[in-house]
Structure formats: C-alpha cells, structure tokens
C-alpha atoms as a PDB file:
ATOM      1  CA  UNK A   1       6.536 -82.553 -19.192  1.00  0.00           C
ATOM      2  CA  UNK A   2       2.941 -81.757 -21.195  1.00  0.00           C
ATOM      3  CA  UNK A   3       2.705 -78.373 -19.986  1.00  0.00           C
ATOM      4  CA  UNK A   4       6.436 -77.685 -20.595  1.00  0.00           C
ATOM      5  CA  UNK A   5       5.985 -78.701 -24.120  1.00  0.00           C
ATOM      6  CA  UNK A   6       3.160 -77.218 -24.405  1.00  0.00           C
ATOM      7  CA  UNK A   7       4.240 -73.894 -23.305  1.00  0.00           C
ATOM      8  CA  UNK A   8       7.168 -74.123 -25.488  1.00  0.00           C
ATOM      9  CA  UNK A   9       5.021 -74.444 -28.816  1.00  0.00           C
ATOM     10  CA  UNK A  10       3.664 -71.536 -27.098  1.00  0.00           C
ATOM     11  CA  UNK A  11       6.453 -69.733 -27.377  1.00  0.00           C
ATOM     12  CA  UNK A  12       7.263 -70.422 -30.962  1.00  0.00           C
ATOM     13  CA  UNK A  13       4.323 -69.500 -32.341  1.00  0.00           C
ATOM     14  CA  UNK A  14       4.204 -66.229 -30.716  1.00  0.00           C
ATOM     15  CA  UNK A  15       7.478 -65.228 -32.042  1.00  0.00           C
ATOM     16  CA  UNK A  16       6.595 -66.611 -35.432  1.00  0.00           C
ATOM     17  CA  UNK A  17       3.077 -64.089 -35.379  1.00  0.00           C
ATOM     18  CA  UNK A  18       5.407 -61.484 -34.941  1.00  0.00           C
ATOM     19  CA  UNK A  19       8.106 -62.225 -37.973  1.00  0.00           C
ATOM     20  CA  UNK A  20       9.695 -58.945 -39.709  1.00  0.00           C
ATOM     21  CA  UNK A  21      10.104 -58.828 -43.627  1.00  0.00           C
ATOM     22  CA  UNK A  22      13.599 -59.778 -44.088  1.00  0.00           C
ATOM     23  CA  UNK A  23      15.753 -58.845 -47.399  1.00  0.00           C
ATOM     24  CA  UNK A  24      18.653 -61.436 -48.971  1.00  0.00           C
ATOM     25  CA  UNK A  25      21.770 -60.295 -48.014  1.00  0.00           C
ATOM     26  CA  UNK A  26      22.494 -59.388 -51.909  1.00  0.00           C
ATOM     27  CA  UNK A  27      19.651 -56.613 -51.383  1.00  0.00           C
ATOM     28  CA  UNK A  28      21.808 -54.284 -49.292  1.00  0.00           C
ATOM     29  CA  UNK A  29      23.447 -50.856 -48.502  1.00  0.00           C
ATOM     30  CA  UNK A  30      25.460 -50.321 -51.525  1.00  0.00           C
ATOM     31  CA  UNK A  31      24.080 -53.059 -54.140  1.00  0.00           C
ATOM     32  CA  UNK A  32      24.549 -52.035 -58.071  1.00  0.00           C
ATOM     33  CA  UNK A  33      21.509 -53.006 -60.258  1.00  0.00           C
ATOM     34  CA  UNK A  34      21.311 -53.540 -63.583  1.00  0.00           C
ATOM     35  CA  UNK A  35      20.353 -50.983 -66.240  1.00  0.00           C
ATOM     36  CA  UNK A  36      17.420 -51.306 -68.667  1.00  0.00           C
ATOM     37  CA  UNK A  37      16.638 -55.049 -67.305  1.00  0.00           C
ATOM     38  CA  UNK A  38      13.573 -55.162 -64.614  1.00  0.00           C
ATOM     39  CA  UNK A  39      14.717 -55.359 -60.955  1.00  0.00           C
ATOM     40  CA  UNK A  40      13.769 -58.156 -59.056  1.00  0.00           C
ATOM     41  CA  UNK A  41      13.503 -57.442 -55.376  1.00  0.00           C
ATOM     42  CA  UNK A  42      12.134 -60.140 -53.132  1.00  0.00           C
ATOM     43  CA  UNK A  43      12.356 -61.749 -49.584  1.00  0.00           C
ATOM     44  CA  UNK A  44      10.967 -63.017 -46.435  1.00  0.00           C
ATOM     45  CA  UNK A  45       7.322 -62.280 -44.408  1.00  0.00           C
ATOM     46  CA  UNK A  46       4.361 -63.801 -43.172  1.00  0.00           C
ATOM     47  CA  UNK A  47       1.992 -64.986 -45.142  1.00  0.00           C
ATOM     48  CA  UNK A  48      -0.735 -62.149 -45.974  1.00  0.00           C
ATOM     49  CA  UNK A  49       1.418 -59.194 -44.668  1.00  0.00           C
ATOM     50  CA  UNK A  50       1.161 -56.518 -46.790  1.00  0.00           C
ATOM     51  CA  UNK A  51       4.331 -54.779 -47.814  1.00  0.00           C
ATOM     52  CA  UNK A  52       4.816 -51.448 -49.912  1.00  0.00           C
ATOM     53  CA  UNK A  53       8.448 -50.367 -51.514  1.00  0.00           C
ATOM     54  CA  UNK A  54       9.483 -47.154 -52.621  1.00  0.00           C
ATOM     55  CA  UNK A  55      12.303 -46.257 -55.343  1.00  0.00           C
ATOM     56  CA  UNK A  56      12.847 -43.407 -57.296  1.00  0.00           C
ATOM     57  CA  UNK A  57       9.540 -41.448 -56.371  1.00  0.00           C
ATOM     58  CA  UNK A  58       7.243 -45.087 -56.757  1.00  0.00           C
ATOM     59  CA  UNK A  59       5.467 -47.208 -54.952  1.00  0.00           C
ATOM     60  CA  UNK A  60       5.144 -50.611 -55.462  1.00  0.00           C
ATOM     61  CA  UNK A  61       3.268 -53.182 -53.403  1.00  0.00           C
ATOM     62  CA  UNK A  62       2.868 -56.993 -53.001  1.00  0.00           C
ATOM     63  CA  UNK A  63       2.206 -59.087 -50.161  1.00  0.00           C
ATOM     64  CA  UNK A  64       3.931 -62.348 -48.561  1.00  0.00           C
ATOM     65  CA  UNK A  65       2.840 -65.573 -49.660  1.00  0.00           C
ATOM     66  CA  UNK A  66       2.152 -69.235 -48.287  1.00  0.00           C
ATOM     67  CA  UNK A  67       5.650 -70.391 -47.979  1.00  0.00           C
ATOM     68  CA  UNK A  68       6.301 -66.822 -46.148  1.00  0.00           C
ATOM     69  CA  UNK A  69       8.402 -65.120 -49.136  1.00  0.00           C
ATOM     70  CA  UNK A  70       7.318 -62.696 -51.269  1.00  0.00           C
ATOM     71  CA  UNK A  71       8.408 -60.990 -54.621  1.00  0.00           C
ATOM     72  CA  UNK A  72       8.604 -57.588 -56.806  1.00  0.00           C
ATOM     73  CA  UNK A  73       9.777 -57.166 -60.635  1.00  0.00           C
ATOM     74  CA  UNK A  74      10.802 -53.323 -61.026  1.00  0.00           C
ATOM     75  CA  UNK A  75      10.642 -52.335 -64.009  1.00  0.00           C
ATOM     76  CA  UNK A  76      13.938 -51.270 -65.717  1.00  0.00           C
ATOM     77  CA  UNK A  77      15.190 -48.707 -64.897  1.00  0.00           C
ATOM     78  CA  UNK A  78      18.120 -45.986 -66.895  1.00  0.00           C
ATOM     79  CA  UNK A  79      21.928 -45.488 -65.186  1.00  0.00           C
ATOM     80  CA  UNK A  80      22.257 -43.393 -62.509  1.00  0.00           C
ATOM     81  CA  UNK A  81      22.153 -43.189 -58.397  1.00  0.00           C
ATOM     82  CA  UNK A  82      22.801 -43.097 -55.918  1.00  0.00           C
ATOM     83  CA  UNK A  83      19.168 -44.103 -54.702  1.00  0.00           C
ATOM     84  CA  UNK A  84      17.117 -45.192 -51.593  1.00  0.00           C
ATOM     85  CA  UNK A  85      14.641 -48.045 -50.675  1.00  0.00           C
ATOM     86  CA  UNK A  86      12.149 -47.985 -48.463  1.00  0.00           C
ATOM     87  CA  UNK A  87      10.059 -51.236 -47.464  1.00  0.00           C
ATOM     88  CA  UNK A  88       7.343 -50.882 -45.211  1.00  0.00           C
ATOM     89  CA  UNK A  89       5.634 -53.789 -43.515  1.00  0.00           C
ATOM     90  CA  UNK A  90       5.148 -54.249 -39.627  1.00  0.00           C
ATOM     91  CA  UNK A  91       8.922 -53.451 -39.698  1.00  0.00           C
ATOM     92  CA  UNK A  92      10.581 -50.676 -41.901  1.00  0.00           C
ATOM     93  CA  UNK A  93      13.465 -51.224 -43.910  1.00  0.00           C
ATOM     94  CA  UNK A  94      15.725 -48.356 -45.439  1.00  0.00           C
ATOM     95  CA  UNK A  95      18.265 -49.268 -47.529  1.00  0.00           C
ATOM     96  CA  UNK A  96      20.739 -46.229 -49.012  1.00  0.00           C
ATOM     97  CA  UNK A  97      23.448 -45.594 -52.024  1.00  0.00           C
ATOM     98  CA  UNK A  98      22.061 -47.300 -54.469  1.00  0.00           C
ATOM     99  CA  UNK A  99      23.640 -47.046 -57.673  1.00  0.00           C
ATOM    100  CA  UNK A 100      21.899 -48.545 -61.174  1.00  0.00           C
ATOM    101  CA  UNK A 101      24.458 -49.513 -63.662  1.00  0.00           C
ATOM    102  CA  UNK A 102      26.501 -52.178 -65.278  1.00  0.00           C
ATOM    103  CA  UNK A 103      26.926 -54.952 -62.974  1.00  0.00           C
ATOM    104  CA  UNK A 104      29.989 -57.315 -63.859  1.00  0.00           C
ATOM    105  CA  UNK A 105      30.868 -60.888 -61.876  1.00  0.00           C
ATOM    106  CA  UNK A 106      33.991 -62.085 -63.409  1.00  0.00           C
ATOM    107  CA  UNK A 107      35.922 -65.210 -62.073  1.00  0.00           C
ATOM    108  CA  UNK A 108      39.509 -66.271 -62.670  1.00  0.00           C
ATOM    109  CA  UNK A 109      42.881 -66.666 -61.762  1.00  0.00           C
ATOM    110  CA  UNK A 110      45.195 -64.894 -59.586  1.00  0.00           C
ATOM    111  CA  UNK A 111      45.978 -62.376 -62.434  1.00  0.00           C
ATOM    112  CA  UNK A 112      42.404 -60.511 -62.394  1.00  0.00           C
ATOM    113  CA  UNK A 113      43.012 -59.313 -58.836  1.00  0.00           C
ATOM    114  CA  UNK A 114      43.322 -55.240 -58.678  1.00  0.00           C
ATOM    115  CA  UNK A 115      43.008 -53.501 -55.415  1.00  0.00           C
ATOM    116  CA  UNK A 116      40.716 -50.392 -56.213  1.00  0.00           C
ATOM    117  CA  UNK A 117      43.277 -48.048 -54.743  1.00  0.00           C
ATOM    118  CA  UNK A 118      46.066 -48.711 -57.199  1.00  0.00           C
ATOM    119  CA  UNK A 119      43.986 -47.602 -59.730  1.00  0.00           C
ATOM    120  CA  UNK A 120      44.476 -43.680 -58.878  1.00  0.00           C
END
C-alpha cells in the first residue's frame, strides 16, 4: 500500500511540473475588447514560468505567480481588428479574429431577443 501511494504522489507531481499556461474561457477565438480602456489578459501557469504575449506588433511579458496564475494590463487600445494573440510559454497559444470595440452585456426579458440573421 506505501509504495502504491507513494508512486501515485509520484505521478501527480510529475504531471503538475509539466502544467501548460491556460487562458479563461472569456479569452478566446473571437472575443471583442474594449476600446480606449486597458486590456486585462490573465490566466493559469506554474509558478516562475515565464510567459511573453504578442498583440498588434508588441510584446509584453510577465511571469506566473505563487498561487500558479498570472496577469497582464494592455494598455488601451483604439477600434479596429480583426487581431491575433500569441502567448508563448512551454506551450504556445494562438488565438485569432480579434476585434477591439464596444462591448455591450445587456440582460432582460423575452423582448430583447433578435436573431442576427433577421437583421439583413
């Protein structure tokens, strides 16, 4: 039983020391940002990992923390799109169509629901 647990902690911590940056699922293949308010961008990886993101011709770098998240504040940033996102860490995320722009979240009744195709 010792050595099964044993191995089994094992286990878990090699597939912890080998952990990919993950993103939120709001940070995604066609997310609007905001215009002229700073972007904040953040996530999961392991404490210490070093991770560099590109938009719009920049790089901008951080690295996980502690409690294995880290964070970036873009600054803001005019209308326009659509854009791409590269992270790079011991994994590579790409993330495309990217549009900056008004972002609206509006809540309500029955009567706010519009199919986009009706709108032709």
């Amino acid at each position: 039983m010792k050595k099964f647990l044993l191995s089994f902690i094992n286990c878990f911590f090699f597939i912890l020391a080998f952990a990919d940056v993950k993103l939120p699922a709001l940070v995604s293949k066609g997310m609007v940002l905001q215009r002229n308010k700073p972007i904040h961008i953040w996530g999961w990886a392991d404490a210490g990992e070093q991770i560099t993101l590109t938009f719009k011709g920049k790089t901008y770098q951080t690295e996980g923390q502690a409690d294995g998240k880290f964070s970036l504040t873009l600054p803001a940033m005019e209308a326009g799109g659509p854009y791409q996102m590269q992270l790079k860490a011991k994994n590579s995320i790409t993330i495309d169509d990217i549009l900056i722009g008004d972002v609206w979240v509006c809540s309500g009744q029955s009567n706010m629901e519009f199919e986009m195709f009706k709108a032709q």
